[in-house]
C-alpha atoms as a PDB file:
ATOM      1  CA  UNK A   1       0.000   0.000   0.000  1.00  0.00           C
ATOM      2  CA  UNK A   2       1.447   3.330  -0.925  1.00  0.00           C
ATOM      3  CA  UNK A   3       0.961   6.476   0.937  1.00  0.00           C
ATOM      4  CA  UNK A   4      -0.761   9.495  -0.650  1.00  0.00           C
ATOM      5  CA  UNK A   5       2.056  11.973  -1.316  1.00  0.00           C
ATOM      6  CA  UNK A   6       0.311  14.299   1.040  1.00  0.00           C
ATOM      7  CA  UNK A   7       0.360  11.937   3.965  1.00  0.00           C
ATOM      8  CA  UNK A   8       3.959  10.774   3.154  1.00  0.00           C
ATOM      9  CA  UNK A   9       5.279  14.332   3.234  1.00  0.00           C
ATOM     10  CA  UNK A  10       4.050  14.587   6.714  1.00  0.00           C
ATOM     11  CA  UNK A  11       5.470  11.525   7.808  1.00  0.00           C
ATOM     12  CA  UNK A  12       8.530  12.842   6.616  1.00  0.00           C
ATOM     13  CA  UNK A  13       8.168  16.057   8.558  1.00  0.00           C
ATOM     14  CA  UNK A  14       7.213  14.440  11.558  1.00  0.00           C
ATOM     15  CA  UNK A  15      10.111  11.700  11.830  1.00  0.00           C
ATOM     16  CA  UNK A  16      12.543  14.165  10.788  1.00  0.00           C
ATOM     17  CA  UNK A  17      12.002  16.500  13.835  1.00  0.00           C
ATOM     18  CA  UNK A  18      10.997  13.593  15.972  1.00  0.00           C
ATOM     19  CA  UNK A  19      14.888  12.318  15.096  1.00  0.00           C
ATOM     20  CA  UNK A  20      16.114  15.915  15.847  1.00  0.00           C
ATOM     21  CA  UNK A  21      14.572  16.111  19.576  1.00  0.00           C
ATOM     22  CA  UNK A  22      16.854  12.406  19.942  1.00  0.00           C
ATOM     23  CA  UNK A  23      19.775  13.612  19.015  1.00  0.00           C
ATOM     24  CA  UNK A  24      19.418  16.655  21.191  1.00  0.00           C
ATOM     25  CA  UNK A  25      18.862  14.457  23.617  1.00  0.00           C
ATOM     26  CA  UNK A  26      21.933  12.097  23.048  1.00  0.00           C
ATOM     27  CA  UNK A  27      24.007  15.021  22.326  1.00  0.00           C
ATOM     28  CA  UNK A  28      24.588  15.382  26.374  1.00  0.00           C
ATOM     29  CA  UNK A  29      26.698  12.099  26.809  1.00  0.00           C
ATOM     30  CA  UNK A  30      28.569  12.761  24.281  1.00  0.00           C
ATOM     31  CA  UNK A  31      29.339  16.444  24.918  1.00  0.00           C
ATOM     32  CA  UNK A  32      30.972  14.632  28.345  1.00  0.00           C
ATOM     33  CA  UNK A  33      33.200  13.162  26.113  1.00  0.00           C
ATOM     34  CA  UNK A  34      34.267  15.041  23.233  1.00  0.00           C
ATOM     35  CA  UNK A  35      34.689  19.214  23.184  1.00  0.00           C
ATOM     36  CA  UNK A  36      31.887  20.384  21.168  1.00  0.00           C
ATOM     37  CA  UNK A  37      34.095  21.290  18.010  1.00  0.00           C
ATOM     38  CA  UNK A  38      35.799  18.592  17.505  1.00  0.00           C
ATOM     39  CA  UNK A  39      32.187  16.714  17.797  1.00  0.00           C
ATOM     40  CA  UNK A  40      30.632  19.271  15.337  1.00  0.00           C
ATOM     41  CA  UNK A  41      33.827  18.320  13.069  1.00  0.00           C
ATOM     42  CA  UNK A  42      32.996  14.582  13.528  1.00  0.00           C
ATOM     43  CA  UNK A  43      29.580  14.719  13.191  1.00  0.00           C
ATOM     44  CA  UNK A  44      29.843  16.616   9.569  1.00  0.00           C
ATOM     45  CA  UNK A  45      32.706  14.667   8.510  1.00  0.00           C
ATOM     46  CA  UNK A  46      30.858  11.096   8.972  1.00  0.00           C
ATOM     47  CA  UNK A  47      27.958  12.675   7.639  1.00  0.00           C
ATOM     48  CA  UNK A  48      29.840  13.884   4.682  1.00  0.00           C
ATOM     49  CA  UNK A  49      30.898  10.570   3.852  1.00  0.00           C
ATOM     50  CA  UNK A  50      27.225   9.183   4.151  1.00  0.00           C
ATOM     51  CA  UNK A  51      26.251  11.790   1.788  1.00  0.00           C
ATOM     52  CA  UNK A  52      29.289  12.095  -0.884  1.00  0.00           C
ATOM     53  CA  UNK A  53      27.023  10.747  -3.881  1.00  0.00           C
ATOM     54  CA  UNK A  54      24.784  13.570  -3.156  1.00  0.00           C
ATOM     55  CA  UNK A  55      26.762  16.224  -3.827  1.00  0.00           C
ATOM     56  CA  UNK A  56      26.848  15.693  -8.156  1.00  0.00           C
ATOM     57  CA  UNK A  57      24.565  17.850  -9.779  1.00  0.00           C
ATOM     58  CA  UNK A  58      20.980  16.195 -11.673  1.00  0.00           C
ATOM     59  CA  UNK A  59      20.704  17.028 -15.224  1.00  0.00           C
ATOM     60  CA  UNK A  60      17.359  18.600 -14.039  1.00  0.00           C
ATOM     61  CA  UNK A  61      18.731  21.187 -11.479  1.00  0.00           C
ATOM     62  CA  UNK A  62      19.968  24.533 -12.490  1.00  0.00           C
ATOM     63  CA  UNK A  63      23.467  25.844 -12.027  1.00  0.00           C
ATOM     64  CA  UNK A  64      23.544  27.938  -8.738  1.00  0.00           C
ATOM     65  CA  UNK A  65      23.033  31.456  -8.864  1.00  0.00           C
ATOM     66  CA  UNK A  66      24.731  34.170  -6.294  1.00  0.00           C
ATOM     67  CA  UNK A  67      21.130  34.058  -4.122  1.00  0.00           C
ATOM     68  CA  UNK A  68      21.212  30.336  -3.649  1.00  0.00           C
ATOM     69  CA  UNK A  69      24.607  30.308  -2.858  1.00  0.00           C
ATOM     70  CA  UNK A  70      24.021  32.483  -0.531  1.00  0.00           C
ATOM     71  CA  UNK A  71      21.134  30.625   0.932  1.00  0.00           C
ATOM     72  CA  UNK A  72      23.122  27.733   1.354  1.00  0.00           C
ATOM     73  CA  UNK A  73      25.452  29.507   3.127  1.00  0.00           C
ATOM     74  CA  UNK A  74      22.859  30.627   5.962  1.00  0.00           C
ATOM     75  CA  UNK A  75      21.453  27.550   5.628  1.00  0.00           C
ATOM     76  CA  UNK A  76      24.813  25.885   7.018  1.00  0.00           C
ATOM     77  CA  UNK A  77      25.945  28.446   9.582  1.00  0.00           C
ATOM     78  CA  UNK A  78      22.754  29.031  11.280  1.00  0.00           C
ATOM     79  CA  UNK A  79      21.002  25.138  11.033  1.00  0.00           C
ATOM     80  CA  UNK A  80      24.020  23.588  11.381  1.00  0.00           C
ATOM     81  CA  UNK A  81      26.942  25.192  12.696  1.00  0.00           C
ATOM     82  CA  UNK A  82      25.279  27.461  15.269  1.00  0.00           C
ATOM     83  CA  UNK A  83      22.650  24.972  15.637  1.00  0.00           C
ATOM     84  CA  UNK A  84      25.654  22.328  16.668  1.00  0.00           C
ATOM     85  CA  UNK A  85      27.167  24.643  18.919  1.00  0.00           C
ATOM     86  CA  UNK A  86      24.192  26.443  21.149  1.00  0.00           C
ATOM     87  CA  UNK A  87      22.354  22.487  21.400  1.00  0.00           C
ATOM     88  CA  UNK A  88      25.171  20.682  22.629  1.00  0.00           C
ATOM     89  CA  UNK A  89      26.311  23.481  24.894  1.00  0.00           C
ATOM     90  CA  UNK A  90      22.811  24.285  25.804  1.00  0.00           C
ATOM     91  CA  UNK A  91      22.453  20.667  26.804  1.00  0.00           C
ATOM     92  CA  UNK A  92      25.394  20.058  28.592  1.00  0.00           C
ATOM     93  CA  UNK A  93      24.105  23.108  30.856  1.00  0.00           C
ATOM     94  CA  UNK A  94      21.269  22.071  31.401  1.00  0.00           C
ATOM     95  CA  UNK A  95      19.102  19.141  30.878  1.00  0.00           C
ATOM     96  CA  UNK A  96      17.315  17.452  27.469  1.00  0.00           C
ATOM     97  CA  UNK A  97      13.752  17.804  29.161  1.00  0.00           C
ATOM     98  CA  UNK A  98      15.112  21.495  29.552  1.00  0.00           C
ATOM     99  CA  UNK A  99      15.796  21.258  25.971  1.00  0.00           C
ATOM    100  CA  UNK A 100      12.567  20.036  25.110  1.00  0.00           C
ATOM    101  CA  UNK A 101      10.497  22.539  26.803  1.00  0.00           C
ATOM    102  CA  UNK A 102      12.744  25.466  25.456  1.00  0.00           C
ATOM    103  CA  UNK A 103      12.616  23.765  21.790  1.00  0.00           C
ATOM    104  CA  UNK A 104       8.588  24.008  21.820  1.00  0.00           C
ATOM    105  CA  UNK A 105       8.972  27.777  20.877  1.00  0.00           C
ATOM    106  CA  UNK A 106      10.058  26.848  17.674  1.00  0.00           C
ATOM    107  CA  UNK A 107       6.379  27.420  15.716  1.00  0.00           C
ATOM    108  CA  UNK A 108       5.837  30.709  17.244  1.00  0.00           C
ATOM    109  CA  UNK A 109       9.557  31.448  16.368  1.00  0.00           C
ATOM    110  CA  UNK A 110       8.956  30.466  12.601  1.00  0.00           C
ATOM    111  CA  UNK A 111       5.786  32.367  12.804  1.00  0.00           C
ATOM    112  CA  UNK A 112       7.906  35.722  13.694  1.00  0.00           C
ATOM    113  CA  UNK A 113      10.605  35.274  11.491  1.00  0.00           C
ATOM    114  CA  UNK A 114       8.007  34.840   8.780  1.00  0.00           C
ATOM    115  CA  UNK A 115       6.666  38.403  10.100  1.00  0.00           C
ATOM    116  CA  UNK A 116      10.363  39.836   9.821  1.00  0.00           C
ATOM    117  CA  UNK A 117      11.572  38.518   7.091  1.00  0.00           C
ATOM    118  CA  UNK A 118       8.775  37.602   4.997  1.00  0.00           C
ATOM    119  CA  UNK A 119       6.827  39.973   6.228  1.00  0.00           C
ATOM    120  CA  UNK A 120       3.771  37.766   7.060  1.00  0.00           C
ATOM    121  CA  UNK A 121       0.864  38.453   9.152  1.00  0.00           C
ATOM    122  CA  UNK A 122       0.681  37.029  12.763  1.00  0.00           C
ATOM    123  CA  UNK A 123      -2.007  35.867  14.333  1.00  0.00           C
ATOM    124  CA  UNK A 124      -3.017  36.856  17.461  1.00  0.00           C
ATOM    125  CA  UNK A 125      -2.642  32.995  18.876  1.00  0.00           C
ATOM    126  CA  UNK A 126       0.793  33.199  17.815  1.00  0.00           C
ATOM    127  CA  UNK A 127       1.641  35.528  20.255  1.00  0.00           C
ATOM    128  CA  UNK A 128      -0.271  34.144  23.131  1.00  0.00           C
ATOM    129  CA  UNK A 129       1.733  31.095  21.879  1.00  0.00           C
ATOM    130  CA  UNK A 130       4.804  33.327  22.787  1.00  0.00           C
ATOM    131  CA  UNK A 131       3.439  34.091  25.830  1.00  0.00           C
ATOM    132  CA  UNK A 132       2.817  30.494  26.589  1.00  0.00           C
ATOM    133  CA  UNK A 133       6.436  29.693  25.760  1.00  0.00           C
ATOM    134  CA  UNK A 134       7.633  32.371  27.982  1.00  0.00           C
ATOM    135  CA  UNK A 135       5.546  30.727  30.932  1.00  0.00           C
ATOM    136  CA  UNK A 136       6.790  27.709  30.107  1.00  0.00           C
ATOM    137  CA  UNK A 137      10.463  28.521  30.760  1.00  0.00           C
ATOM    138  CA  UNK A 138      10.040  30.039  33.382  1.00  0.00           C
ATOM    139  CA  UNK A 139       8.134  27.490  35.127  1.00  0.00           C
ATOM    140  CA  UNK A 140      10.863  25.079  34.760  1.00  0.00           C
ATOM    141  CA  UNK A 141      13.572  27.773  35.679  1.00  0.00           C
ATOM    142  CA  UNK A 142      11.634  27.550  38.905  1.00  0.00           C
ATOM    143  CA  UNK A 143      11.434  23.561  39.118  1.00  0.00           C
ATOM    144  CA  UNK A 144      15.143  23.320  38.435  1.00  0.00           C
ATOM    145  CA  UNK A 145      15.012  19.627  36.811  1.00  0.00           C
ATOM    146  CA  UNK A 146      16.801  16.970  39.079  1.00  0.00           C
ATOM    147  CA  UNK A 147      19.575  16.498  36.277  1.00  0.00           C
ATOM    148  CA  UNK A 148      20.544  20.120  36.129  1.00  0.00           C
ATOM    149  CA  UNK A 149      21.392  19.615  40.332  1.00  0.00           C
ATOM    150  CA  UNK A 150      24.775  20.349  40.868  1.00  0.00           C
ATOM    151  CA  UNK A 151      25.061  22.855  38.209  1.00  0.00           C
ATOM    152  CA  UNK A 152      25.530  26.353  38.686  1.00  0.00           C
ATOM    153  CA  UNK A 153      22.467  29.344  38.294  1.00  0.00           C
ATOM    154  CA  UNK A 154      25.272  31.016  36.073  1.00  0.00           C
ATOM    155  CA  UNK A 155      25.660  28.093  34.140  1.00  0.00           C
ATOM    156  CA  UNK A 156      22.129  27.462  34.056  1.00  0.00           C
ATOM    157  CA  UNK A 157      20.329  29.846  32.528  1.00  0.00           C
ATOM    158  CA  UNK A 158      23.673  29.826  29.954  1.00  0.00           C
ATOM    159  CA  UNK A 159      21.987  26.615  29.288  1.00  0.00           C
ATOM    160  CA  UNK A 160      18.912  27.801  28.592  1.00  0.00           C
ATOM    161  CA  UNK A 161      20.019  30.848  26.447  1.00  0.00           C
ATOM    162  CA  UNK A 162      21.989  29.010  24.257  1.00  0.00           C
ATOM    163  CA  UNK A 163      18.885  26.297  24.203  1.00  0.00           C
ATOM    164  CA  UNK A 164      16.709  29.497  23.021  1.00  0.00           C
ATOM    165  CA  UNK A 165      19.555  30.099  20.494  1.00  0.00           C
ATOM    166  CA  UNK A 166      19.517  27.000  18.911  1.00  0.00           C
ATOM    167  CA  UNK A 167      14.842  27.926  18.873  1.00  0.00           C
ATOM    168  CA  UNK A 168      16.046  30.779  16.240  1.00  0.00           C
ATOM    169  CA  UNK A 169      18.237  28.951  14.241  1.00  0.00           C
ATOM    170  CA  UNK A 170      15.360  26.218  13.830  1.00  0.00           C
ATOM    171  CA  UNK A 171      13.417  28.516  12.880  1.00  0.00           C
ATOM    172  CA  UNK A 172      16.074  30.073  10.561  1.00  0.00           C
ATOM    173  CA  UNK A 173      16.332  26.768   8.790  1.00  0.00           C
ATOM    174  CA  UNK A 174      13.117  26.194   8.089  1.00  0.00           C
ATOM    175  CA  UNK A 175      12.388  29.766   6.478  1.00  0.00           C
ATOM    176  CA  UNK A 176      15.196  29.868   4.562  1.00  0.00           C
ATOM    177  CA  UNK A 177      14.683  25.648   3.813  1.00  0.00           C
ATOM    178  CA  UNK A 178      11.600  26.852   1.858  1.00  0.00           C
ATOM    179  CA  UNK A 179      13.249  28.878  -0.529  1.00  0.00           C
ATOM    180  CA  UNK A 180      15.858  26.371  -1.632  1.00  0.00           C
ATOM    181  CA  UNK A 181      13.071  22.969  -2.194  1.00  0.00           C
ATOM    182  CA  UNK A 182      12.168  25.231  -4.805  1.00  0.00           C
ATOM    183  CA  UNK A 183      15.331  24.874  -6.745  1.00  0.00           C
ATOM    184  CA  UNK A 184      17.239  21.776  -5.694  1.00  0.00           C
ATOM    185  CA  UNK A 185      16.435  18.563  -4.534  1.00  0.00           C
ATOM    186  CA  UNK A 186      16.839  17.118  -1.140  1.00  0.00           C
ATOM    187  CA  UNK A 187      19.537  14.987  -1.419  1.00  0.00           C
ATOM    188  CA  UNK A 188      21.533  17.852  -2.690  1.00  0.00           C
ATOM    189  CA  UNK A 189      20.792  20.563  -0.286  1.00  0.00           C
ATOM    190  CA  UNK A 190      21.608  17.732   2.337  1.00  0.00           C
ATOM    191  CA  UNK A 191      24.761  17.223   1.177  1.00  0.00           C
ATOM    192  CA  UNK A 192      25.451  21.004   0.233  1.00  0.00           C
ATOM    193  CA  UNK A 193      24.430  22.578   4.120  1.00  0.00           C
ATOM    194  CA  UNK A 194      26.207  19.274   5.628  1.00  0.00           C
ATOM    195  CA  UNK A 195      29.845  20.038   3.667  1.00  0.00           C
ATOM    196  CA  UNK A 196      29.785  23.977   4.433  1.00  0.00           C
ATOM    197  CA  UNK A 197      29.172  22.689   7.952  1.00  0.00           C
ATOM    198  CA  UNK A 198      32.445  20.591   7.995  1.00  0.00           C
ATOM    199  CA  UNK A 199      34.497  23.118   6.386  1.00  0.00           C
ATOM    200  CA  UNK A 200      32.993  25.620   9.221  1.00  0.00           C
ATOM    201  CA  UNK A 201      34.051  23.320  11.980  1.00  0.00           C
ATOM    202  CA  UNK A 202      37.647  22.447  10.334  1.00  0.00           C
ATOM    203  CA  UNK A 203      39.827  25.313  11.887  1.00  0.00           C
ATOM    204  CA  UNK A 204      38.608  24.476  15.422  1.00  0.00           C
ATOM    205  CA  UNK A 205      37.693  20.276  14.833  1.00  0.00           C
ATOM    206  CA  UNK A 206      41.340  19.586  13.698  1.00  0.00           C
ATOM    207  CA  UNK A 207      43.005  22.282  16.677  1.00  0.00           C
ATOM    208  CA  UNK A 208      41.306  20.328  19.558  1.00  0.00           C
ATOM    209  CA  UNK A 209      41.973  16.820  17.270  1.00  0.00           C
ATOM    210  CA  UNK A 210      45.486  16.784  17.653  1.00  0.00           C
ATOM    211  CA  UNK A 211      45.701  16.607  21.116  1.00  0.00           C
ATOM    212  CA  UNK A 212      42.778  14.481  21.755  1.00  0.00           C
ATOM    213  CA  UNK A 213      42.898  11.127  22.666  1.00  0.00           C
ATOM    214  CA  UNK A 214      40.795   9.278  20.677  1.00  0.00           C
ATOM    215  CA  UNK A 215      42.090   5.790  22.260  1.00  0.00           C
ATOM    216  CA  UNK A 216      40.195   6.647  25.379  1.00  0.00           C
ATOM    217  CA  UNK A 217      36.929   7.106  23.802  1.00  0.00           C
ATOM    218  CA  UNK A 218      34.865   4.056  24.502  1.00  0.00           C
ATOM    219  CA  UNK A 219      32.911   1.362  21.700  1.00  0.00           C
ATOM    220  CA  UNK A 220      29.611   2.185  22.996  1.00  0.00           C
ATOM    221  CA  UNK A 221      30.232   6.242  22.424  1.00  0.00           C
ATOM    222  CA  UNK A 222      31.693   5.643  19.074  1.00  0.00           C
ATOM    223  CA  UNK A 223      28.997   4.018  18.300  1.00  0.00           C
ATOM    224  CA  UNK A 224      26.462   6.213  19.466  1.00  0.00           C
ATOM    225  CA  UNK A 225      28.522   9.471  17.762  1.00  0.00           C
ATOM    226  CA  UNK A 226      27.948   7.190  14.460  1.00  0.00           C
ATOM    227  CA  UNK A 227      23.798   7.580  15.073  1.00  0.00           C
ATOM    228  CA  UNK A 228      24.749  11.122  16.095  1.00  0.00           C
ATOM    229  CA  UNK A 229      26.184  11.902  13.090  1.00  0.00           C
ATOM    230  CA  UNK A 230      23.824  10.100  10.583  1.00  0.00           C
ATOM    231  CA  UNK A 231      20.916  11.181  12.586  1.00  0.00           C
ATOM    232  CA  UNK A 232      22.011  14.899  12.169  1.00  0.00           C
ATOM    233  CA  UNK A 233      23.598  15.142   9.209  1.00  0.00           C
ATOM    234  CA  UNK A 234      21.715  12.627   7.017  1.00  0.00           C
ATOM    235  CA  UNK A 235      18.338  11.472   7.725  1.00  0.00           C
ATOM    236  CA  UNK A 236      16.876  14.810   9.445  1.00  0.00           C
ATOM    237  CA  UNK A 237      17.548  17.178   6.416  1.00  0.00           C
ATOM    238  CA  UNK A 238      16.596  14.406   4.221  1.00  0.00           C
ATOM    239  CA  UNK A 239      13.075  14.010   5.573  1.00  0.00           C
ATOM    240  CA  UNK A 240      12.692  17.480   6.031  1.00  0.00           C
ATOM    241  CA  UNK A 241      13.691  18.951   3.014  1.00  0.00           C
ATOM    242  CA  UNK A 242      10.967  16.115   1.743  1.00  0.00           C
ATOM    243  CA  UNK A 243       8.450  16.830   3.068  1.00  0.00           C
ATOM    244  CA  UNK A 244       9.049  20.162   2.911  1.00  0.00           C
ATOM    245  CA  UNK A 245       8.592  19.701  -0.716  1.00  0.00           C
ATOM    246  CA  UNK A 246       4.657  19.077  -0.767  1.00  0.00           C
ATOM    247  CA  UNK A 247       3.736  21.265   2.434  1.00  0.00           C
ATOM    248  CA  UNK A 248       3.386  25.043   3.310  1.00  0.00           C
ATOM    249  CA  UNK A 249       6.486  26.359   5.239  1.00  0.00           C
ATOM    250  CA  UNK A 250       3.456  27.527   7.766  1.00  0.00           C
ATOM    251  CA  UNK A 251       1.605  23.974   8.244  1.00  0.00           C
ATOM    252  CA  UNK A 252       5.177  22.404   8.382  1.00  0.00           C
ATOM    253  CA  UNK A 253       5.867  24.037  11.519  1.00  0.00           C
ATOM    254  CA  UNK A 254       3.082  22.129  12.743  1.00  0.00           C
ATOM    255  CA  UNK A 255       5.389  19.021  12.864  1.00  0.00           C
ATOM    256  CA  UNK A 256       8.437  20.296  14.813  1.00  0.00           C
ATOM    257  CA  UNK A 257       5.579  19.679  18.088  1.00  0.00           C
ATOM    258  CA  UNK A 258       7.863  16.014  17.514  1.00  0.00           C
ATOM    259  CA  UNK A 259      10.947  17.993  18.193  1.00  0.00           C
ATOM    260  CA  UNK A 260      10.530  18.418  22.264  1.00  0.00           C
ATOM    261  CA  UNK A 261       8.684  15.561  22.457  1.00  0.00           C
ATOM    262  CA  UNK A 262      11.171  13.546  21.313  1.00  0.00           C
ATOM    263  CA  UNK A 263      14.064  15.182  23.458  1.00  0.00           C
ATOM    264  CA  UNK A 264      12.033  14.794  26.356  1.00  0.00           C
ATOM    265  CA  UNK A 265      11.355  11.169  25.307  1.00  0.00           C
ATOM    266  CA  UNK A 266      14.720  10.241  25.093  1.00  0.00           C
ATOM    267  CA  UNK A 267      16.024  12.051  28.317  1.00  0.00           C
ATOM    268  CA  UNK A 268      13.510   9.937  30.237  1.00  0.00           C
ATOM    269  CA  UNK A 269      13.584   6.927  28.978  1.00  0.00           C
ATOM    270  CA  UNK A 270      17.248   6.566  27.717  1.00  0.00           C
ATOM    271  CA  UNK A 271      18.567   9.049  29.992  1.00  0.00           C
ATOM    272  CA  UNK A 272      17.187   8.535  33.105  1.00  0.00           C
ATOM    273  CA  UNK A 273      16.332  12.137  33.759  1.00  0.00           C
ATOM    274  CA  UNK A 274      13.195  13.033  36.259  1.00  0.00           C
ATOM    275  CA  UNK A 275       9.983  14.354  35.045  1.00  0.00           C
ATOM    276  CA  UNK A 276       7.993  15.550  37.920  1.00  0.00           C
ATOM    277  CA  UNK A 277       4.519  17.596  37.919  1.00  0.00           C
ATOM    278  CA  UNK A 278       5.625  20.384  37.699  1.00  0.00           C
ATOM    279  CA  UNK A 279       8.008  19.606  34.658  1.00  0.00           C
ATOM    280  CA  UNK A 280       5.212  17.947  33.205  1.00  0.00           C
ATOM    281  CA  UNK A 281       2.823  21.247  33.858  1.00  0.00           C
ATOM    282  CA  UNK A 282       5.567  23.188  32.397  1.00  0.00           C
ATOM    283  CA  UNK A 283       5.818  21.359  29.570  1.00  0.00           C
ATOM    284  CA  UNK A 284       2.389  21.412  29.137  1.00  0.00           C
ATOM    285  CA  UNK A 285       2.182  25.271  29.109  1.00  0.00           C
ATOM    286  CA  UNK A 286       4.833  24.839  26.558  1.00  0.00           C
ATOM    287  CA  UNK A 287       3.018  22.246  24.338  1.00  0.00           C
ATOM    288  CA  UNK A 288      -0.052  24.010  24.108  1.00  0.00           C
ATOM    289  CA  UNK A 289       1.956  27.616  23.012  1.00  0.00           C
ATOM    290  CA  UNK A 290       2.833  25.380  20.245  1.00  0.00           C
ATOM    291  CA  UNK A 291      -0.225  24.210  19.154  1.00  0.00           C
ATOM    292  CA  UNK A 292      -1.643  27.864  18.986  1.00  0.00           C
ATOM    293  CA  UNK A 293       1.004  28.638  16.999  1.00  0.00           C
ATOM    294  CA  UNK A 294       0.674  25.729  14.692  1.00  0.00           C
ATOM    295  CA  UNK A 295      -3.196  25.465  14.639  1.00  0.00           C
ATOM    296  CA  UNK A 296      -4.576  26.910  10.961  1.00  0.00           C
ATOM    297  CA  UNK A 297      -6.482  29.582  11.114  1.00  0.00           C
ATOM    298  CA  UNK A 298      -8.911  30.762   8.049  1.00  0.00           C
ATOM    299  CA  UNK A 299      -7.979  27.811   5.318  1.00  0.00           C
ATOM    300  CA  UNK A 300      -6.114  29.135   2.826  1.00  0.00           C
ATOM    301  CA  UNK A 301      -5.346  26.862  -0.683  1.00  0.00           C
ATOM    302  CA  UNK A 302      -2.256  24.929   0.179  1.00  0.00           C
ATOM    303  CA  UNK A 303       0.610  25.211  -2.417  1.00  0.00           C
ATOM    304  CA  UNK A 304       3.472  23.705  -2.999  1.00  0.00           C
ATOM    305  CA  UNK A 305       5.347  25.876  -4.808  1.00  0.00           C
ATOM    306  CA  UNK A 306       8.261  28.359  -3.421  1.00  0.00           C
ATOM    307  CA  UNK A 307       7.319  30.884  -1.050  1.00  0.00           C
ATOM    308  CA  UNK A 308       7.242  34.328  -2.929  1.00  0.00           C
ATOM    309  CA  UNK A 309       8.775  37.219  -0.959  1.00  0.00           C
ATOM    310  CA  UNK A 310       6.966  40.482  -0.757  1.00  0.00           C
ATOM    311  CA  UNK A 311       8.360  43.549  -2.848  1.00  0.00           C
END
């Protein structure tokens, strides 16, 4: 039985952002062991391997122009390289249920970069979804999670800023993600943001390489970094750029509700990290800012083609 396109772009959508909120999650073990550089370097370079095929150009696809270039570019430093660095820092500060509870702004964040950049009307549930998100946070600021005992208030709400970083370069990626389904094909814009992310983490990756010692790095990790990597690099920007094909930028934000759910998921199950009732409230508040944000308002045709910028 095949899937209506429709129903297998969402699938896409959702498992791609239901992979990202697992690798958010895993991303705190392995931020124990290896400086976050030289995991970013890693991460991009086994990725880059996956993905080398990728790269060639289809007879079908235009040569690239200065704009898409450009949107590449962004595409890289703020979904992947910045993304890299304020998750796994953000994480290591703080907690992955932290992470998921931050990460549930990310609709009403797409919704306001739309505003800014697009220059698309709000709704006014999008910013009680803000509101809700802002609630959220600070409700669990207030719980402090049992895994984030120990650590500093400093180092903290570090944690969480960085965590709200990596919320608008998510929402970055999938605004500017739009633009470039309606030129290239997934596979290649894959391939394209993953290699500008390893030649962004070069410099620093190979510095804290050489003196790293990569005998004392257990199986287990190694083979976790290898799900890391492929999980990150390959299969998230794969399904997303997918299904980002067939839907609206604006109903695709619908899906990254999978994104917190799945950090959380992981951090509690896999993690061992507490979830108590206020968390869960918390989260809640959270959850429910998303789905204001994400919830269509007056049904508009759905199209599939590019998003066209305002003059």
């Amino acid at each position: 039985m095949t899937l209506p396109p429709r129903l297998l772009a969402y699938a896409c959508l959702g498992g791609s952002m239901f992979i990202v909120g697992s690798y958010v999650a895993l991303s705190k073990p392995l931020a124990v062991v290896f400086p976050v550089f030289l995991l970013g370097w890693l991460r991009f370079g086994i990725g880059g391997i996956a993905m080398l095929r990728w790269l060639r150009k289809p007879s079908t696809e235009p040569p690239l122009d200065r704009r898409t270039r450009l949107l590449i570019f962004l595409e890289a430093f703020l979904g992947n390289f910045l993304f890299t660095i304020c998750m796994v820092l953000g994480v290591s500060r703080s907690s992955a249920v932290a992470a998921g509870v931050i990460m549930s702004a990310i609709p009403a964040a797409v919704a306001l970069l739309s505003r800014v950049v697009l220059r698309e009307e709000v709704r006014p549930a999008t910013w009680a979804a803000v509101a809700c998100g802002v609630a959220g946070i600070a409700l669990l600021a207030w719980t402090r999670p049992h895994a984030e005992v120990g650590v500093s208030d400093a180092d903290r709400w570090l944690g969480y800023a960085l965590l709200f970083g990596t919320v608008l370069c998510e929402a970055s990626y999938a605004v500017i993600g739009k633009r470039l389904t309606a030129v290239l094909s997934p596979k290649r814009i894959s391939a394209m943001v993953n290699l500008w992310g390893f030649v962004l983490m070069l410099p620093p990756g190979l510095f804290i390489a050489w003196s790293f010692d990569f005998g004392a790095v257990s199986l287990p990790i190694w083979g976790l970094l290898v799900f890391y990597s492929l999980a990150a690099s390959v299969w998230t920007i794969w399904l997303w750029m997918t299904g980002l094909r067939h839907v609206p930028a604006s109903r695709a934000g619908l899906f990254t509700v999978m994104l917190p759910i799945g950090a959380a998921a992981v951090g509690v199950v896999l993690l061992g990290e507490s979830f108590s009732g206020l968390q869960a409230l918390a989260f809640a508040i959270a959850l429910l800012g998303l789905l204001l944000a994400s919830w269509p308002g007056r049904r508009a045709p759905e199209s599939t083609g590019p998003a066209r910028p305002r003059q």
